[in-house]
Protein backbone atom coordinates (compact mmCIF):
# COMPACT_ATOMS: atom_id res chain seq x y z
CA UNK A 1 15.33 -30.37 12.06
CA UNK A 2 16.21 -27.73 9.68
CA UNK A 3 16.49 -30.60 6.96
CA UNK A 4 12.85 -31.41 7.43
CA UNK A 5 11.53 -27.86 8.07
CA UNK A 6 12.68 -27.95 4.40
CA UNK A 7 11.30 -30.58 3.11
CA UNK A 8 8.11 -29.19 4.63
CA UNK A 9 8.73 -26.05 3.00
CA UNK A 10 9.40 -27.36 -0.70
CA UNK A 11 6.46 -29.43 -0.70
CA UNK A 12 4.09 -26.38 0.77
CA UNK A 13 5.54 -24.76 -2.63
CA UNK A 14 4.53 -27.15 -4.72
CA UNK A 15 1.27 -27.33 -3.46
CA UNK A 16 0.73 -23.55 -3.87
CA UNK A 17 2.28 -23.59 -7.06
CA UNK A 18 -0.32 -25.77 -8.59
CA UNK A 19 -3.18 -24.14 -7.02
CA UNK A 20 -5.55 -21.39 -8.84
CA UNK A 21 -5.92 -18.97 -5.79
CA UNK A 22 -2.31 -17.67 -5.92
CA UNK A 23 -2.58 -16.57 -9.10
CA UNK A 24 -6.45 -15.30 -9.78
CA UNK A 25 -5.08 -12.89 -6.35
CA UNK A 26 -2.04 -11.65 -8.06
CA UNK A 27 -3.93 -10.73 -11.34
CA UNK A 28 -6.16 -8.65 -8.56
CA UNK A 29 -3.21 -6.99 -7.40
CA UNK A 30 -1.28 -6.29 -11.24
CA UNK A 31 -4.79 -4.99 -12.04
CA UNK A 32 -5.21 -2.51 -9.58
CA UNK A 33 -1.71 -1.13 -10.11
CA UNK A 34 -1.62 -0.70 -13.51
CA UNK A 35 -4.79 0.61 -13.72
CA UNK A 36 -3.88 3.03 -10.76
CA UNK A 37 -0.83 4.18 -12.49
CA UNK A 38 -2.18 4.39 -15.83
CA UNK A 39 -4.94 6.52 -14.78
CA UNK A 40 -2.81 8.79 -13.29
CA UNK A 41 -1.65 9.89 -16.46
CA UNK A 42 -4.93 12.06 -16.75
CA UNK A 43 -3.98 13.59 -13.03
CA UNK A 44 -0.98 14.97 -14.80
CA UNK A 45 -2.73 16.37 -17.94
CA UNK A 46 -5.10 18.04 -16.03
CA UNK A 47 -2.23 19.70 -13.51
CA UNK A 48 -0.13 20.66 -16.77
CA UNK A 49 -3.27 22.35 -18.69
CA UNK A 50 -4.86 23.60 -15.89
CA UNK A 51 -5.81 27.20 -15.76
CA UNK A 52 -6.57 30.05 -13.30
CA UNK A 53 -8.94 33.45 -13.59
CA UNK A 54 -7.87 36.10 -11.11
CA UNK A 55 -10.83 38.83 -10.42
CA UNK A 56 -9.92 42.57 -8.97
CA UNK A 57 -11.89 45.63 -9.00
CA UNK A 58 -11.04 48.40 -11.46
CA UNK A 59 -11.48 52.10 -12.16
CA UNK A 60 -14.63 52.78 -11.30
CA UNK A 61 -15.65 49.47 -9.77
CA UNK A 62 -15.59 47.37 -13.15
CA UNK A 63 -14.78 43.77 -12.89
CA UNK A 64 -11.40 42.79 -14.28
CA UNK A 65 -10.33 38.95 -14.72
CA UNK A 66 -7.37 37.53 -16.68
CA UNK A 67 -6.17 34.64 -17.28
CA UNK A 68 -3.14 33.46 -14.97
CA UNK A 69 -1.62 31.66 -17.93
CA UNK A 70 -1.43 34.53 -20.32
CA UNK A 71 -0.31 36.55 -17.67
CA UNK A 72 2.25 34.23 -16.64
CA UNK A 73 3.42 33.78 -20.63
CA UNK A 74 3.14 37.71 -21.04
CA UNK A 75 0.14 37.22 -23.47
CA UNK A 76 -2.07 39.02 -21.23
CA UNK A 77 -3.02 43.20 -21.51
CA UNK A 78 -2.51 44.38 -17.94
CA UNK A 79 -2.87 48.29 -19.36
CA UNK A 80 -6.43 48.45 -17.50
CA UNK A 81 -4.91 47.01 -14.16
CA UNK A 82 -3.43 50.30 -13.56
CA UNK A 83 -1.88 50.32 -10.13
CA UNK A 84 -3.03 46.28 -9.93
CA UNK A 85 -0.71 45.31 -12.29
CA UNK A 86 1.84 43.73 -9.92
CA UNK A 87 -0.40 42.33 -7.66
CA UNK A 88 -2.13 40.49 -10.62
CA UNK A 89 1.38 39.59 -11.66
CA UNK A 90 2.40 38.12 -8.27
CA UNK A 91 -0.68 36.38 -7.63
CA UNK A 92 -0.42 34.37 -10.98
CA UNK A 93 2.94 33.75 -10.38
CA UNK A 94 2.62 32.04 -7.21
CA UNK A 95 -0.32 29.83 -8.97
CA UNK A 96 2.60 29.18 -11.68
CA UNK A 97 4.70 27.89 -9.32
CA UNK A 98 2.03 25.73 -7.30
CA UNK A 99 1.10 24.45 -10.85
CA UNK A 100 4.49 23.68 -11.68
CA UNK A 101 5.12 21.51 -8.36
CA UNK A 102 1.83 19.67 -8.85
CA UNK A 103 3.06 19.12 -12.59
CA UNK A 104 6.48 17.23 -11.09
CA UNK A 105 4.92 15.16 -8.07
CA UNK A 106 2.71 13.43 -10.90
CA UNK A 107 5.55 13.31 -13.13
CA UNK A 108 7.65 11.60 -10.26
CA UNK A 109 4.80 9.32 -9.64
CA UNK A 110 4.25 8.16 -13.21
CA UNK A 111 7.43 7.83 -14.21
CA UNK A 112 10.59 5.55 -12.91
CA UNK A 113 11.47 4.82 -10.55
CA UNK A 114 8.65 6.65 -9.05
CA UNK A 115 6.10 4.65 -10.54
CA UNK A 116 8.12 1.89 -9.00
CA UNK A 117 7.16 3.37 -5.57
CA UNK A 118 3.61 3.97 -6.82
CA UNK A 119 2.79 0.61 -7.46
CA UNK A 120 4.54 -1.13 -4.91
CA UNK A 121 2.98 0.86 -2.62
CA UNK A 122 -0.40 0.60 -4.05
CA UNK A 123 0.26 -2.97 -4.00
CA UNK A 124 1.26 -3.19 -0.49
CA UNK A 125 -2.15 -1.91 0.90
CA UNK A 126 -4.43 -4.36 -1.53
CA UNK A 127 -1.86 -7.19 -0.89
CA UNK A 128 -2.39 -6.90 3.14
CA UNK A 129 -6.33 -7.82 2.14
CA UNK A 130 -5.19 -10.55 -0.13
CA UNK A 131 -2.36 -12.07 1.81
CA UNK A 132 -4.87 -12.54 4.17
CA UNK A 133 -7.27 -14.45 1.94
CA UNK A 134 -4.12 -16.50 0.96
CA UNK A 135 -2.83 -17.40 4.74
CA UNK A 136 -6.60 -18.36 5.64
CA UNK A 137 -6.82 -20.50 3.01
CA UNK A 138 -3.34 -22.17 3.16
CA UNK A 139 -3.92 -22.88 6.79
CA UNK A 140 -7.27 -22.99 7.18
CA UNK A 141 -8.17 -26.02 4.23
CA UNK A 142 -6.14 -28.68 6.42
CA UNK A 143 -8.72 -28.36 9.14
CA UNK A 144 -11.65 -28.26 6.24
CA UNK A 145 -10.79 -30.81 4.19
CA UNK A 146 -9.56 -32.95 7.37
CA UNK A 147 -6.30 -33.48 5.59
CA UNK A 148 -3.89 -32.40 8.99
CA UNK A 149 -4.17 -35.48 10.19
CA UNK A 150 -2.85 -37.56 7.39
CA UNK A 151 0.33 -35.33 7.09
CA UNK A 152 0.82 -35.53 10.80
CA UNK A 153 0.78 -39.84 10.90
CA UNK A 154 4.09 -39.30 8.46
CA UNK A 155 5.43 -38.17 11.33
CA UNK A 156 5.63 -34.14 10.16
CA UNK A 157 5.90 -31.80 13.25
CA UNK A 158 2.85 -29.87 13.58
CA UNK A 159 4.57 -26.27 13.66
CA UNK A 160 6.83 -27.51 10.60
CA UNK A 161 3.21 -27.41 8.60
CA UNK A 162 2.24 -24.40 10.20
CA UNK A 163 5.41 -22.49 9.61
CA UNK A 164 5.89 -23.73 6.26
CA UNK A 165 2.27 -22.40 5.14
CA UNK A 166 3.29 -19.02 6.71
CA UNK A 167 6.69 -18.83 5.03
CA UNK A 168 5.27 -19.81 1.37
CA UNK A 169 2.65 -17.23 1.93
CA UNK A 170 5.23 -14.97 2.63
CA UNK A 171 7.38 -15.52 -0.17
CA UNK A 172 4.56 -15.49 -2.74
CA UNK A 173 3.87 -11.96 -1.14
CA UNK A 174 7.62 -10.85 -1.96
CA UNK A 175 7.27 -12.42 -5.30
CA UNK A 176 4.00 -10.54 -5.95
CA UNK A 177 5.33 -7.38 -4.27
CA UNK A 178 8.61 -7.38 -6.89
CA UNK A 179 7.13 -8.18 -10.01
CA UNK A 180 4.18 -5.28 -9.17
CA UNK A 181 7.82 -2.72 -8.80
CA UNK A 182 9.21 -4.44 -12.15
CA UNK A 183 5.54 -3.52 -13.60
CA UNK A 184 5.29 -0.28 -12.29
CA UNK A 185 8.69 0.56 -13.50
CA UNK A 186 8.38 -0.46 -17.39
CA UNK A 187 4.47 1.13 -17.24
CA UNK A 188 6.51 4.49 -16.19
CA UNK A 189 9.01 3.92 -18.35
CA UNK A 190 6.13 3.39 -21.44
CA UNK A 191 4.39 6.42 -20.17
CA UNK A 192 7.27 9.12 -20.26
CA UNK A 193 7.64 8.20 -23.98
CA UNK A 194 3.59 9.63 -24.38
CA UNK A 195 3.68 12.17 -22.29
CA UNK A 196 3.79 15.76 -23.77
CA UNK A 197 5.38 18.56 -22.04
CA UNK A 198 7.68 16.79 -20.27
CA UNK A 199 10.68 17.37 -21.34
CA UNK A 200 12.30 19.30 -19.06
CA UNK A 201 10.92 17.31 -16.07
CA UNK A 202 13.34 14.90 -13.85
CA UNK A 203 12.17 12.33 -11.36
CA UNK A 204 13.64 13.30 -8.52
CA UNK A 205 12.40 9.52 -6.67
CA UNK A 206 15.86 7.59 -5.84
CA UNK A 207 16.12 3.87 -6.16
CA UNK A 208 16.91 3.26 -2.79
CA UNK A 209 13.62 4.40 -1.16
CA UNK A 210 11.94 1.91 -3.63
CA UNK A 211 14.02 -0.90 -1.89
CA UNK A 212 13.16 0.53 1.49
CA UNK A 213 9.92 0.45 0.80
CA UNK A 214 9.89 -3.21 -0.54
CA UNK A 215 12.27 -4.05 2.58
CA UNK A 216 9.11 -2.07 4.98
CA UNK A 217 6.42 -3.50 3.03
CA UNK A 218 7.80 -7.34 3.98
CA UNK A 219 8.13 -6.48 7.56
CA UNK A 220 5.07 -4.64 7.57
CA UNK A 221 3.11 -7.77 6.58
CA UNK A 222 4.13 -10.10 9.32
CA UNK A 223 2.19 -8.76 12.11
CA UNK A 224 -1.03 -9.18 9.87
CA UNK A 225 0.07 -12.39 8.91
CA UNK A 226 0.22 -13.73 12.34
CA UNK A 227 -2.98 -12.23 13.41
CA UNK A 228 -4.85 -13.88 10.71
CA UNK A 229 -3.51 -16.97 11.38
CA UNK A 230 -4.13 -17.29 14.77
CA UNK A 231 -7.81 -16.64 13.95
CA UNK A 232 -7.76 -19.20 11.29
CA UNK A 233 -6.27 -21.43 13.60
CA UNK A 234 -8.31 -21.02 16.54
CA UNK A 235 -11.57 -21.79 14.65
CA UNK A 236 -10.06 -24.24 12.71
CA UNK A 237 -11.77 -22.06 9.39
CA UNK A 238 -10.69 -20.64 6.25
CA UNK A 239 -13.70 -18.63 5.92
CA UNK A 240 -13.60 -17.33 9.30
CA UNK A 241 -10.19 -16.38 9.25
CA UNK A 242 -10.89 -14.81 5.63
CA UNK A 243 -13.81 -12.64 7.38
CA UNK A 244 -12.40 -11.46 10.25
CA UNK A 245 -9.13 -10.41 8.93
CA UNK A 246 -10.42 -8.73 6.09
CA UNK A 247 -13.22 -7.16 8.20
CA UNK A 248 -10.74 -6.38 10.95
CA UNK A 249 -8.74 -4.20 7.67
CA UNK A 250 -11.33 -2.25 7.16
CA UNK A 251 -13.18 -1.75 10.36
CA UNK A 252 -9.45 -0.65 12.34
CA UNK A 253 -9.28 2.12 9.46
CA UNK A 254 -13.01 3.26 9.74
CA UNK A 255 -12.56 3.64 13.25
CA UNK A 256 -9.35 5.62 12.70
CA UNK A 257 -10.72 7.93 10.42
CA UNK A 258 -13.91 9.05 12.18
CA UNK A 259 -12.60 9.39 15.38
CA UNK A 260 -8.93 10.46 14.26
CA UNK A 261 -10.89 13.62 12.52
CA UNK A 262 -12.75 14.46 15.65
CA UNK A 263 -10.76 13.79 18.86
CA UNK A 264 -6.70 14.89 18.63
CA UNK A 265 -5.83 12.41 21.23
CA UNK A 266 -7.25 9.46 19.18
CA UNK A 267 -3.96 9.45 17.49
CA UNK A 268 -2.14 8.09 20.80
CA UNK A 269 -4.61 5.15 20.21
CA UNK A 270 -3.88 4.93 16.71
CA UNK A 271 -0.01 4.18 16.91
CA UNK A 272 -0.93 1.23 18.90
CA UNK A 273 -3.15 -0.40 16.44
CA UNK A 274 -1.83 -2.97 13.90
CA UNK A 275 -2.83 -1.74 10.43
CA UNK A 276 -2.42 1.90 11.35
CA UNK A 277 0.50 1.15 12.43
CA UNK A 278 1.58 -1.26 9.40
CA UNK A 279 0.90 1.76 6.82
CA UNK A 280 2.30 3.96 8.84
CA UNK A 281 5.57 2.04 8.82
CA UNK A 282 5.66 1.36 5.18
CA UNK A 283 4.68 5.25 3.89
CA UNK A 284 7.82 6.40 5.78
CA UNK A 285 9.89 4.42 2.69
CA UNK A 286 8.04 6.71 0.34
CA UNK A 287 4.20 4.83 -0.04
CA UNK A 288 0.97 5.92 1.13
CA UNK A 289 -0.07 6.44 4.58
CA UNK A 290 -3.51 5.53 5.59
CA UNK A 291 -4.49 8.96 5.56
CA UNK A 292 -3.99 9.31 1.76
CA UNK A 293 -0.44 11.14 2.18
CA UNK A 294 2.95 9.97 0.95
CA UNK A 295 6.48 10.19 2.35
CA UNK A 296 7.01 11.06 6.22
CA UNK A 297 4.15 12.41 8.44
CA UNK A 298 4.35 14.63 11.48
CA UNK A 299 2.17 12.42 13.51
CA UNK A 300 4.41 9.20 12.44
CA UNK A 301 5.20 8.21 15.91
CA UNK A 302 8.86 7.08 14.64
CA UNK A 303 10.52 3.83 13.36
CA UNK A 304 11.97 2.41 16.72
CA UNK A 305 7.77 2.68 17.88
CA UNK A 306 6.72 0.93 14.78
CA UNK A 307 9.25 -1.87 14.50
CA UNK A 308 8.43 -2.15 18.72
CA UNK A 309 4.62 -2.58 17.86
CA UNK A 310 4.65 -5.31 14.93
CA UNK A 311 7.17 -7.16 17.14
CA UNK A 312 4.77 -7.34 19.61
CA UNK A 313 1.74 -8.47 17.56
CA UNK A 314 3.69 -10.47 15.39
CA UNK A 315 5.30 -12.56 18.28
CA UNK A 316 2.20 -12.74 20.84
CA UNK A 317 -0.33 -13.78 17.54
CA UNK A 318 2.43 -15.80 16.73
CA UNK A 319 3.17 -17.53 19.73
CA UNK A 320 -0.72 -18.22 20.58
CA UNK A 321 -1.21 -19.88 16.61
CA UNK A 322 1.81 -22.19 17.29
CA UNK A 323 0.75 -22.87 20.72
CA UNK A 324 -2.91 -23.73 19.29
CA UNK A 325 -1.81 -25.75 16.37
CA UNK A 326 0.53 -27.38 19.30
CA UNK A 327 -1.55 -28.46 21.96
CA UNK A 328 -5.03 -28.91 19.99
CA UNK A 329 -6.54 -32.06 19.04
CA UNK A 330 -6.68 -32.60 15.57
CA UNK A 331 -10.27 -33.30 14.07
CA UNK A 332 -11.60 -34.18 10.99
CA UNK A 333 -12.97 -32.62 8.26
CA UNK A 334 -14.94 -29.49 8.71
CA UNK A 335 -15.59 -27.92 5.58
CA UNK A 336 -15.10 -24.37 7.43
């Protein structure tokens, strides 16, 4: 069984491997990365030049305003502060040092193996949209071109086609996911030679939260995987599965953000909904949450929940797409 699971599996490979789709969505994805990354790079100019005024009220009720930078590299005359002085000098100090940590999260996320992180991460959002696109389409263009039923009279088991389509889809999206991290990490690599003022800046990112957040991002996609293919299976439609899942993407996080911004106890809802849940997941290895942050979030309900919660969608969609593809006549073509 194994043996032909296999065989299944190679030729579902080839297949993909000569088809245009695969590739026109992973130039979507190396686009979006590198051009995310690469206009970062003005993020980090702007953090590194930016500049502060600071306004108190002198002898006499004159208006006084310096510059925090020349205060900050002693270029500034403090003589008319008078008793000011080191209030001026701690306020622009504390804007030094806010400056200063802005000035190293860009440089960690620009550079490697930050940018790494960056990109995958980046990539990991846009590549739930277009992993969808690719599972509808692997699964769904059986039904429309009414080819199932010639691969079925050579005796193929029906869920050896159907989990062959979802493991090649899979794969691709590890193969997309890695070479958008081996990307991101010469981009950063090209970028610290152009930067200026940089030299005494580390990245403080370690390698091993950009494997844990490849590892997350993997996991994270099988949930969505399944759900999208039980829609494409149940209306036997490519472009149906393409809509809803992709509409689904986008609709879950609207929802999220209106009501997560207006009613606190939304968020008990929210850990129980696949995408939110998804990104959630994968910005605790160091991507982005949904909300916009990075790293670990207060309101992160916890790994254990998580892994619990894409279990559960991944193994009910699952089990109702297999069960469909199972018991279901097969028609003919549908051009759906």
């Amino acid at each position: 069984m194994i043996l032909d699971l296999a065989k299944v599996f190679r030729w579902e490979w080839f297949k993909l491997r000569r088809r245009w789709m695969p590739y026109v969505l992973l130039a979507v994805m190396v686009l979006i990365t590198q051009v995310s990354i690469w206009a970062t790079i003005l993020a980090y100019n702007d953090a590194r030049t930016r500049s502060d005024t600071v306004y108190f009220e002198g002898q006499g009720g004159a208006p006084l305003e310096f510059d925090c930078y020349d205060v900050v590299e002693g270029r500034a005359d403090l003589s008319q502060a008078g008793e000011l002085e080191p209030m001026i000098v701690d306020d622009c100090q504390d804007w030094d040092r806010r400056r200063q940590e802005n000035v190293q999260n860009m440089y960690d996320i620009i550079t490697p193996p930050g940018s790494a992180s960056f990109t995958m991460s980046i990539g990991q959002s846009i590549g739930l949209i277009l992993a969808a696109i690719l599972i509808a389409s692997l699964v769904g263009t059986e039904h429309g071109w009414g080819t199932m039923r010639f691969v079925l009279v050579r005796g193929v088991r029906r869920w050896h086609v159907l989990a062959s389509k979802l493991g090649v889809a899979w794969l691709a999206f590890a193969a997309a996911l890695l070479l958008i991290g081996v990307l991101g990490t010469i981009a950063g690599q090209i970028i610290d030679g152009l930067l200026s003022g940089a030299e005494e800046l580390e990245n403080g990112t370690p390698w091993g939260s950009v494997t844990e957040l490849y590892g997350r991002s993997l996991l994270a996609v099988l949930p969505y995987a399944a759900m999208v293919a039980l829609v494409t299976v149940a209306t036997r439609s490519s472009a149906a599965g393409i809509g809803i899942g992709v509409g689904y993407y986008f609709l879950e996080q609207t929802v999220v953000g209106i009501f997560g911004a207006f009613f606190d106890w939304f968020q008990n809802i929210a850990e129980f909904l696949p995408v939110y849940i998804m990104q959630a997941y994968a910005a605790e290895g160091g991507g982005i949450s949904v909300g916009g942050g990075g790293g670990e979030s207060s309101e992160y309900a916890g790994d254990v929940h998580a892994l619990l919660v894409m279990a559960a969608y991944t193994m009910v969609a699952g089990a109702l797409a297999f069960y469909l593809v199972h018991r279901r006549d097969v028609g003919g073509a549908s051009r759906g």
